[in-house]
N, C-alpha and C. Protein backbone atom coordinates (compact mmCIF):
# COMPACT_ATOMS: atom_id res chain seq x y z
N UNK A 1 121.40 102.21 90.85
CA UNK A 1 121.30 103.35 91.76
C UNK A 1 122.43 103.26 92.77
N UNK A 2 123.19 104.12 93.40
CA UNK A 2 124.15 104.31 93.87
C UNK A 2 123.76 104.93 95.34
N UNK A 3 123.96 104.56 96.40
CA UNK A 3 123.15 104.40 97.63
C UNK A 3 125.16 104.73 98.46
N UNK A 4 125.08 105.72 99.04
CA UNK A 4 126.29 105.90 99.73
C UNK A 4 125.57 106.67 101.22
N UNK A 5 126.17 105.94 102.25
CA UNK A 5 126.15 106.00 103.71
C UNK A 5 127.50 107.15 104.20
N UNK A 6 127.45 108.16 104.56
CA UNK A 6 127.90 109.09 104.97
C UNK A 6 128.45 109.26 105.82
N UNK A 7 129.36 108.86 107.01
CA UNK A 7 129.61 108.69 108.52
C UNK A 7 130.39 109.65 108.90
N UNK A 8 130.23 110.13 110.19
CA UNK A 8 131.16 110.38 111.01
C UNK A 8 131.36 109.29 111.96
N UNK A 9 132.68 108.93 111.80
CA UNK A 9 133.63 107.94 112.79
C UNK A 9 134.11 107.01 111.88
N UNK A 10 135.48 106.40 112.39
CA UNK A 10 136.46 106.00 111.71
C UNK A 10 136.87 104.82 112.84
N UNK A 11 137.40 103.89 112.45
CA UNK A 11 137.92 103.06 113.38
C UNK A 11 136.68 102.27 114.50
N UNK A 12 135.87 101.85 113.40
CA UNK A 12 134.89 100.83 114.69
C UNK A 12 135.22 99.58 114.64
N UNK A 13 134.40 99.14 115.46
CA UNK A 13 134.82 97.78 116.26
C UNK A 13 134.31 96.60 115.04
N UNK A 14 135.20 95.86 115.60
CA UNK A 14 135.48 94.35 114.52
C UNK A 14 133.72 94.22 113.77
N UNK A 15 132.97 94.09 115.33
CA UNK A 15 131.57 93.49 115.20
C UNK A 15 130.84 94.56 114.36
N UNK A 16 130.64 96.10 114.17
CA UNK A 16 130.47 97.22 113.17
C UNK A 16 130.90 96.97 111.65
N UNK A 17 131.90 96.54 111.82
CA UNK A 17 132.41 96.22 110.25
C UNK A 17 131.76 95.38 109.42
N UNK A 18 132.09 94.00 109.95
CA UNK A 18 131.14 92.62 110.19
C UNK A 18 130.18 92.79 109.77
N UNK A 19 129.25 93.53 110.75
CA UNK A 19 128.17 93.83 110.66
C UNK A 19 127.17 94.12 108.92
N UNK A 20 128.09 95.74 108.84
CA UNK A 20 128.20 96.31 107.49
C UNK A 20 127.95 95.80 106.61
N UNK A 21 129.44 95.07 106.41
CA UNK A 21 129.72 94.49 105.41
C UNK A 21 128.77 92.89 104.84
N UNK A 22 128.09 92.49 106.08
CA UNK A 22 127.37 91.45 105.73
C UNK A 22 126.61 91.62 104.87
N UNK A 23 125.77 92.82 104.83
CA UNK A 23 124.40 93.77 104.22
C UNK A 23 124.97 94.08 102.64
N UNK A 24 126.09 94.45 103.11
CA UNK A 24 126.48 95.46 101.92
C UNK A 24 126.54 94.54 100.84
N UNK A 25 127.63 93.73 100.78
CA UNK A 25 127.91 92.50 99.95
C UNK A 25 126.60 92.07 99.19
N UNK A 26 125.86 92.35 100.17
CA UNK A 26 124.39 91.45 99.42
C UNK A 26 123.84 92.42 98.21
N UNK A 27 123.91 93.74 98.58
CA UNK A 27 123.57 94.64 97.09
C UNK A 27 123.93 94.02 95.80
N UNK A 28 123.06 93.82 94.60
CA UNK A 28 123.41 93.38 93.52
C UNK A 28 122.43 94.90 92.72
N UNK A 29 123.11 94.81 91.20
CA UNK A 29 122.42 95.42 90.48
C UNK A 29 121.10 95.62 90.04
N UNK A 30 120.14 96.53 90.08
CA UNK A 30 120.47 97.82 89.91
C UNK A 30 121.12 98.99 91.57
N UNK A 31 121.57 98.41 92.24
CA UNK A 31 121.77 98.84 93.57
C UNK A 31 123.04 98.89 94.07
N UNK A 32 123.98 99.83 94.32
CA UNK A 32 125.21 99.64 95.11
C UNK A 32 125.16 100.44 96.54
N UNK A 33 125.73 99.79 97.48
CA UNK A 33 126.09 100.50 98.47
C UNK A 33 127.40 100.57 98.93
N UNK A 34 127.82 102.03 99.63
CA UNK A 34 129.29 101.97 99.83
C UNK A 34 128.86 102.89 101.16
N UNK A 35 130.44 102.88 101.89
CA UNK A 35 130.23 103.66 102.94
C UNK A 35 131.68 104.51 103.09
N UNK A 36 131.78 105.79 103.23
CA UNK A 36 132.30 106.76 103.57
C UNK A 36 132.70 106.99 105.04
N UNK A 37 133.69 106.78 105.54
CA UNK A 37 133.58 107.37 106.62
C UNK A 37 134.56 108.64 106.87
N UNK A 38 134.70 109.31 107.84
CA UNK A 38 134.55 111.00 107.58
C UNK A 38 135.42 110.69 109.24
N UNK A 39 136.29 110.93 109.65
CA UNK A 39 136.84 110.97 110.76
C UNK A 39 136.33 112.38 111.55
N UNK A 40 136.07 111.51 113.17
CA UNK A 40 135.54 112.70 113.81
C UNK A 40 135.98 113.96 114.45
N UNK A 41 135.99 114.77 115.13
CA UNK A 41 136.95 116.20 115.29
C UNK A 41 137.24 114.99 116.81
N UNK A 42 138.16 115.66 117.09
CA UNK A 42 138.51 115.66 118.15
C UNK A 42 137.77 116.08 119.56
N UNK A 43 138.00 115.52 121.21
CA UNK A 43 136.79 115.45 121.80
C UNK A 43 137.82 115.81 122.94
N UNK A 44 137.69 116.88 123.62
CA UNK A 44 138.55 116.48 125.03
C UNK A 44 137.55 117.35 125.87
N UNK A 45 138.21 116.99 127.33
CA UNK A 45 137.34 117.69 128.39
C UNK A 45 136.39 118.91 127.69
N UNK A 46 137.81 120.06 127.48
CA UNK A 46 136.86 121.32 127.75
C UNK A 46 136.62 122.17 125.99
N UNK A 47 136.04 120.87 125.07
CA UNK A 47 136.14 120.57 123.86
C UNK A 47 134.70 121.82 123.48
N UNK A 48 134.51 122.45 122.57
CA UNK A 48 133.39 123.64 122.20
C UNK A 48 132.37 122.24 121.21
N UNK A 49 131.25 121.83 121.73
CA UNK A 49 130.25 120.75 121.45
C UNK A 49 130.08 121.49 119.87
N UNK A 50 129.35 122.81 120.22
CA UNK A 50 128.89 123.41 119.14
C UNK A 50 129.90 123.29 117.83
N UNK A 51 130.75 123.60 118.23
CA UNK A 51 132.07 123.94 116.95
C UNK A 51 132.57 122.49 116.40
N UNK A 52 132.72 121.84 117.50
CA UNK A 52 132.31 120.06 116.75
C UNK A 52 131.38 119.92 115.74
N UNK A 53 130.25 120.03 116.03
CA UNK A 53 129.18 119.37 115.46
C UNK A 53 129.01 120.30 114.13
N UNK A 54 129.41 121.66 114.42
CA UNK A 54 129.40 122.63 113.11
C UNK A 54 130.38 121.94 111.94
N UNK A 55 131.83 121.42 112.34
CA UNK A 55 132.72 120.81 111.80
C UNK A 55 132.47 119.96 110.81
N UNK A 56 132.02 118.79 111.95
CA UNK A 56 131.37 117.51 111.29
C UNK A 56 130.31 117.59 110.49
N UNK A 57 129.64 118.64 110.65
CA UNK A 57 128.33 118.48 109.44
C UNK A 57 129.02 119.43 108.34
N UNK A 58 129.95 120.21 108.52
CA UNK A 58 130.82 120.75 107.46
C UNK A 58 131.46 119.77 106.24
N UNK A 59 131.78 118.67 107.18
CA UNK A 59 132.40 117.73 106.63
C UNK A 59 131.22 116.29 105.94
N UNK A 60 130.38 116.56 105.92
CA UNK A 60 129.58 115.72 105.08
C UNK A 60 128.94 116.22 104.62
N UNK A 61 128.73 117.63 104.40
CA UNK A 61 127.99 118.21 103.48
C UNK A 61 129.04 118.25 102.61
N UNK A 62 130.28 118.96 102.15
CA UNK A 62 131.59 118.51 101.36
C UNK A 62 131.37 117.34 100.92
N UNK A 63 131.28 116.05 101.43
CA UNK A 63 131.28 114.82 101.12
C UNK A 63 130.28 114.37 100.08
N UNK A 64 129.42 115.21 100.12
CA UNK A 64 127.92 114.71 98.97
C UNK A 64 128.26 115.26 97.74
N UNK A 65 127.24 114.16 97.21
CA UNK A 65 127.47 114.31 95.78
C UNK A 65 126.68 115.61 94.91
N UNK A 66 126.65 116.72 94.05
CA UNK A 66 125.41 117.52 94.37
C UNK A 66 124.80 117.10 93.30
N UNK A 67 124.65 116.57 92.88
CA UNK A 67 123.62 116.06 92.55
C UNK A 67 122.60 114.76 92.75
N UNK A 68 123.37 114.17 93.72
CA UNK A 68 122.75 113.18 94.80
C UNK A 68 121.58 113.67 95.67
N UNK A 69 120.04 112.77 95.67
CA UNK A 69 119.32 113.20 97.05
C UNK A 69 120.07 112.89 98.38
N UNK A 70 119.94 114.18 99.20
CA UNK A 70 120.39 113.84 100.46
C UNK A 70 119.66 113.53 101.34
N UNK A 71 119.76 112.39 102.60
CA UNK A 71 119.13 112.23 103.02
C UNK A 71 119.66 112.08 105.04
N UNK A 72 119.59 113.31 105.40
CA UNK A 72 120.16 113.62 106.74
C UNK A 72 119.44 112.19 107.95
N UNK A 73 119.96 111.61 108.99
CA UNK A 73 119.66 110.59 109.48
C UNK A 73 119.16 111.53 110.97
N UNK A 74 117.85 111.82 111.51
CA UNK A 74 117.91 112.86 113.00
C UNK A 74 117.10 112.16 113.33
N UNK A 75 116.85 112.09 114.92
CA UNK A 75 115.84 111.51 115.24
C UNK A 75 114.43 111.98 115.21
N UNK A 76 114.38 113.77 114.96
CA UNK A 76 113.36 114.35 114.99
C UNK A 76 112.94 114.14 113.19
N UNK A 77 113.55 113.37 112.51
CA UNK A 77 112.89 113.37 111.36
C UNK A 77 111.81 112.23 110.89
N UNK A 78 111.49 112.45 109.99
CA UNK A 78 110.41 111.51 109.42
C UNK A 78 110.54 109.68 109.60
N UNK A 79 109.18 109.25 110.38
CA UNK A 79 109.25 107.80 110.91
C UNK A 79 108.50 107.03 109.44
N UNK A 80 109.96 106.34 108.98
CA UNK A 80 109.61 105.28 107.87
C UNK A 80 109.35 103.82 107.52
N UNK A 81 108.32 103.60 107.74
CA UNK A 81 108.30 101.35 107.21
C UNK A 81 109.28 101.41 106.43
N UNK A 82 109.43 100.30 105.93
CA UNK A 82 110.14 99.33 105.19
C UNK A 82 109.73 99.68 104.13
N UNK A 83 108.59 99.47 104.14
CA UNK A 83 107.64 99.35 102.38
C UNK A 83 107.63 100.99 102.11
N UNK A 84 107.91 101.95 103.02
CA UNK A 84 107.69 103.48 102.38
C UNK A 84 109.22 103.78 102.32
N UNK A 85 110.32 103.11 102.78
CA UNK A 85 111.64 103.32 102.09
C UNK A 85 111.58 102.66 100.70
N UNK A 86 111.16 101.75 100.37
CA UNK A 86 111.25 101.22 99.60
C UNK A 86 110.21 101.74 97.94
N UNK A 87 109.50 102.59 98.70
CA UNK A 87 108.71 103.02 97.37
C UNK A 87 109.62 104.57 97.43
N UNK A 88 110.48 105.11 98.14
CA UNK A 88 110.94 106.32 97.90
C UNK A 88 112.14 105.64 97.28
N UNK A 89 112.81 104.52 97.31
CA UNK A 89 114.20 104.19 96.57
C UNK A 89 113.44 103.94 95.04
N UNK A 90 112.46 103.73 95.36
CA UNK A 90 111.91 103.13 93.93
C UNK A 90 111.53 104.71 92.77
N UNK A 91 111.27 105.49 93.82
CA UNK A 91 110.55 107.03 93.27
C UNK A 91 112.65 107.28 92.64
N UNK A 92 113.39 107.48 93.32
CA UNK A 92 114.08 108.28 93.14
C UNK A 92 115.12 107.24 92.07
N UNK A 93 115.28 105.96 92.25
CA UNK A 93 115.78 105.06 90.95
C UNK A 93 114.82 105.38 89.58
N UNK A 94 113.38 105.31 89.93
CA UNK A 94 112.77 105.99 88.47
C UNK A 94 113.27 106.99 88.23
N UNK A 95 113.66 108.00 88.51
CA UNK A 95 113.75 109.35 88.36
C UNK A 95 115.76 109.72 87.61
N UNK A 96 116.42 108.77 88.05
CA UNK A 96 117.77 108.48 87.75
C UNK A 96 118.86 109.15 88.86
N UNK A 97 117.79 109.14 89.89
CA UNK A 97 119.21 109.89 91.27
C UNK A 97 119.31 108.83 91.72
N UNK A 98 120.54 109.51 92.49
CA UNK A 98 121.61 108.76 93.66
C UNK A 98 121.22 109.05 94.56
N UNK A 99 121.88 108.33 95.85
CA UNK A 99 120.92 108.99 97.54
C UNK A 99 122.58 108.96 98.15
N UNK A 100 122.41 109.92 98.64
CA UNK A 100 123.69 109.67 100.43
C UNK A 100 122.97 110.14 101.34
N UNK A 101 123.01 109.16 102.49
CA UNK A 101 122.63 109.27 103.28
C UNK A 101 123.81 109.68 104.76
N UNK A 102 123.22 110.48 105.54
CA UNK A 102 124.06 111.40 106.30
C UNK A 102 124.05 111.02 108.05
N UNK A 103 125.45 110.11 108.40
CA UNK A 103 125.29 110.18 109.86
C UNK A 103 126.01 110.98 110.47
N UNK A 104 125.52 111.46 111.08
CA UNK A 104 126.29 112.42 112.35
C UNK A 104 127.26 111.80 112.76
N UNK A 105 128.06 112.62 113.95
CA UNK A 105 128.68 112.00 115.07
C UNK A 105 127.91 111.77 116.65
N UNK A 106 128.52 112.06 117.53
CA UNK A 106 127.62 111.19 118.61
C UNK A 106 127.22 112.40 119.28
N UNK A 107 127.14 113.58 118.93
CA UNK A 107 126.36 115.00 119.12
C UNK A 107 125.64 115.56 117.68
N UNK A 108 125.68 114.47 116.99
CA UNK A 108 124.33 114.71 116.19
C UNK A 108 124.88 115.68 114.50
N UNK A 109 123.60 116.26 114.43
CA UNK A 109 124.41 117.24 112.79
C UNK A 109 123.68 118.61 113.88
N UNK A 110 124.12 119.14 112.56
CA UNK A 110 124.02 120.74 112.45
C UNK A 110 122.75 121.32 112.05
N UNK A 111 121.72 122.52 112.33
CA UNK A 111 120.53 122.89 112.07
C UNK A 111 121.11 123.37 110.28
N UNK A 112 122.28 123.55 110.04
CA UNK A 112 122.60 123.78 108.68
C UNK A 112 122.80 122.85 108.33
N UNK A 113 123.23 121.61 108.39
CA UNK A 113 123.20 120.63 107.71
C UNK A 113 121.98 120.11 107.40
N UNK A 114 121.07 119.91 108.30
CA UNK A 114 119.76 119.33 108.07
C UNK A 114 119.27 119.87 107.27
N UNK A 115 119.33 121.76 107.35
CA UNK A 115 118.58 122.28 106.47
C UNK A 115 119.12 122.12 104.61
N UNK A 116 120.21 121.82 104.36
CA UNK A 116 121.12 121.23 102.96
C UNK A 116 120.34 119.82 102.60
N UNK A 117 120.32 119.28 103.72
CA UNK A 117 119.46 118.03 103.52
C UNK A 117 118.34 117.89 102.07
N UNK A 118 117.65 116.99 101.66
CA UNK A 118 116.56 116.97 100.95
C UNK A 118 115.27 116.83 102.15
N UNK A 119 115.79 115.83 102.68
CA UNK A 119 114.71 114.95 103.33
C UNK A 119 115.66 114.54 105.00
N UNK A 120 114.93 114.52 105.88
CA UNK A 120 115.14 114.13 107.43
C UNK A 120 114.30 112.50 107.60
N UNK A 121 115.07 111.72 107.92
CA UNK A 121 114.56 110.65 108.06
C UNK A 121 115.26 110.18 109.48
N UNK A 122 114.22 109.61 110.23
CA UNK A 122 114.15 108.99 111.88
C UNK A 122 114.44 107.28 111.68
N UNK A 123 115.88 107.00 112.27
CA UNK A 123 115.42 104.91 112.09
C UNK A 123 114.47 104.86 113.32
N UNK A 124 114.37 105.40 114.18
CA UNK A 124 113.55 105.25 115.58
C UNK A 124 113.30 106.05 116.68
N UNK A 125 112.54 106.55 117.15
CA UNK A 125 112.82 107.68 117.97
C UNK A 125 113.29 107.48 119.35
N UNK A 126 114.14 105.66 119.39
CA UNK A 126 114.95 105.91 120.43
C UNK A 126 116.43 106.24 119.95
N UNK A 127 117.49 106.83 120.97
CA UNK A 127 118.61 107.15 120.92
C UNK A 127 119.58 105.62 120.29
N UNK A 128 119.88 105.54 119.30
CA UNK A 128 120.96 104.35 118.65
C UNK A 128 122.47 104.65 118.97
N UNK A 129 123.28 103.98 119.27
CA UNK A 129 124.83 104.59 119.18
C UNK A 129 124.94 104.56 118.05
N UNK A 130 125.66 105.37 117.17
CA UNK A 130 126.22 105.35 115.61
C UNK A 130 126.87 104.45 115.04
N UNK A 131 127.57 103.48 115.93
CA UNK A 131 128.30 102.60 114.89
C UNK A 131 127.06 101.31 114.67
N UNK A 132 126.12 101.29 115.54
CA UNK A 132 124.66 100.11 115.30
C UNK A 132 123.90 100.91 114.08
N UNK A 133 123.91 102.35 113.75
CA UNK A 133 123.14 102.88 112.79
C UNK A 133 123.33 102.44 111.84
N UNK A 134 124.75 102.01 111.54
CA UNK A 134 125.20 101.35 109.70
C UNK A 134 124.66 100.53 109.73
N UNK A 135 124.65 99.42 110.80
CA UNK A 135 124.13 97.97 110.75
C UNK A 135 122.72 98.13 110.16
N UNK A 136 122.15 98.83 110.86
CA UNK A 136 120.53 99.35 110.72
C UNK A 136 120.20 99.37 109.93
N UNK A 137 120.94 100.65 108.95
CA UNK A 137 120.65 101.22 107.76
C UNK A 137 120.97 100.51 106.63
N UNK A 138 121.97 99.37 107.03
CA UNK A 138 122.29 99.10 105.61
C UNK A 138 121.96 97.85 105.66
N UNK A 139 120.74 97.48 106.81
CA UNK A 139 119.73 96.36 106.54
C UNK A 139 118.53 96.51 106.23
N UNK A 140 118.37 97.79 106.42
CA UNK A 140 116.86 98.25 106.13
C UNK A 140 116.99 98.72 104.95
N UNK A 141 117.88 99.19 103.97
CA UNK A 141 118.68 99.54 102.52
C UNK A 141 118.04 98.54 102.21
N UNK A 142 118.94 97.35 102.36
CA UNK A 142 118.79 96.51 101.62
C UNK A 142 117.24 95.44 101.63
N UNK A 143 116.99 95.31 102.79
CA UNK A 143 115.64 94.99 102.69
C UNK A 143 114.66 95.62 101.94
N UNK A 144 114.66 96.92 101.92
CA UNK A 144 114.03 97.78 100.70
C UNK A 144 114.15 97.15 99.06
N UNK A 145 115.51 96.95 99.24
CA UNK A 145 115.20 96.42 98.11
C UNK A 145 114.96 95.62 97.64
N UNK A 146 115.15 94.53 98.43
CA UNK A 146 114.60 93.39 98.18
C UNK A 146 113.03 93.14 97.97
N UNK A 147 112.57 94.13 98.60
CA UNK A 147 111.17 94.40 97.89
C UNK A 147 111.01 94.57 96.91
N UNK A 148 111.79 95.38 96.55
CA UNK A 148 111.69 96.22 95.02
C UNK A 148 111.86 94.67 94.06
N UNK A 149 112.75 93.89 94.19
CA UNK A 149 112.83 93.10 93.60
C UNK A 149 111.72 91.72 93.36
N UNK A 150 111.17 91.90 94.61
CA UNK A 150 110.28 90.50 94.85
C UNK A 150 111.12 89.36 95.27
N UNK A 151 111.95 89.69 95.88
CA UNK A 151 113.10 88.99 96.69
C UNK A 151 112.33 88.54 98.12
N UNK A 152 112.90 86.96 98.45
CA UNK A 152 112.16 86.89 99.58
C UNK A 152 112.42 87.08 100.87
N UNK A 153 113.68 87.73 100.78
CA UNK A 153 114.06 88.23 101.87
C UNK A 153 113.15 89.15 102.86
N UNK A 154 112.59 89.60 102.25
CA UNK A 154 111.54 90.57 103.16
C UNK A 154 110.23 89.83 103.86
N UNK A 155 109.80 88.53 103.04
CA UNK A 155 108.90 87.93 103.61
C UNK A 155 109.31 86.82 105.16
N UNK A 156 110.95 87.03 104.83
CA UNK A 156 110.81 86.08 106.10
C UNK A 156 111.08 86.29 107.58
C-alpha cells in the first residue's frame, strides 16, 4: 500500500527532517511512505489570506493521485485512536487503494479542498505547527501498522 503525505512547506528545519525520516525508513512491505512537499505561496504584510489558502489547496488537490483515498488533515475533522487508523489502513489495503494524506499550510486548506477530500481526519484538537504534523503523522502511520502486523512496537 502506498501511503503519501502531502505538504505545504518546503525547507524545514534539520530536526523536521530527522524527525520524518526516522519513521519513514521504518516502513517495510506491504507499506511505503513518501512525502511530497508542495512549496508555499508567498506571505507578505498586505498578502490576500484567502487567495493563499485557495492556492495551496489548489496545489494539493493537483498533487493527488485520483485514484488514491484522500485524506484532508483539519482540526474540525474526525478524532482517531491508533487502533481505528489502523483498521481503516487495513479496510482500504484490503480493498487495493492508496491513501494521500493532505497538509495544509499554516492558514489551513480550503472549504473546496476538504470538500475533494474522502475523509477529514483531526491528529488533535489542539493547534500543531505543520512541520511537528509529519513527525506525528508519520508515527502514528507507522504505528498503525505495526499493528497490522503484530509488531511490537505498538505494545511498548
Amino acid at each position: 500500500m502506498i501511503i503519501r503525505i502531502l505538504a505545504i512547506g518546503d525547507n524545514m528545519p534539520n530536526w523536521v527532517t530527522t524527525g520524518y525520516r526516522e519513521y519513514s525508513k521504518r516502513f517495510t512491505s506491504p507499506f511505503s511512505l513518501s512525502l511530497l512537499e508542495i512549496p508555499p505561496e508567498k506571505r507578505g504584510k498586505n498578502a490576500d489570506i484567502n487567495r493563499i489558502i485557495e492556492r495551496e489547496s489548489q496545489k494539493l488537490i493537483a498533487a493527488t493521485h485520483p485514484t488514491h483515498h484522500v485524506i484532508a488533515l483539519d482540526v474540525d475533522g474526525e478524532l482517531w485512536s491508533t487502533e481505528l487508523l489502523a483498521a481503516k489502513l487495513k479496510m482500504l489495503q484490503r480493498d487495493g487503494t492508496h491513501l494521500d494524506l493532505l497538509i495544509g499550510g499554516p492558514d489551513g486548506i480550503s472549504d473546496a479542498c476538504l470538500q475533494q477530500s474522502n475523509t477529514r481526519w483531526s491528529l488533535s484538537p489542539l493547534t500543531l505547527p505543520h512541520p511537528l504534523v509529519r513527525i506525528l503523522l508519520a508515527e502514528q502511520l507507522y504505528r498503525a501498522t505495526t499493528i497490522l502486523k503484530n509488531h511490537p512496537y505498538h505494545r511498548g
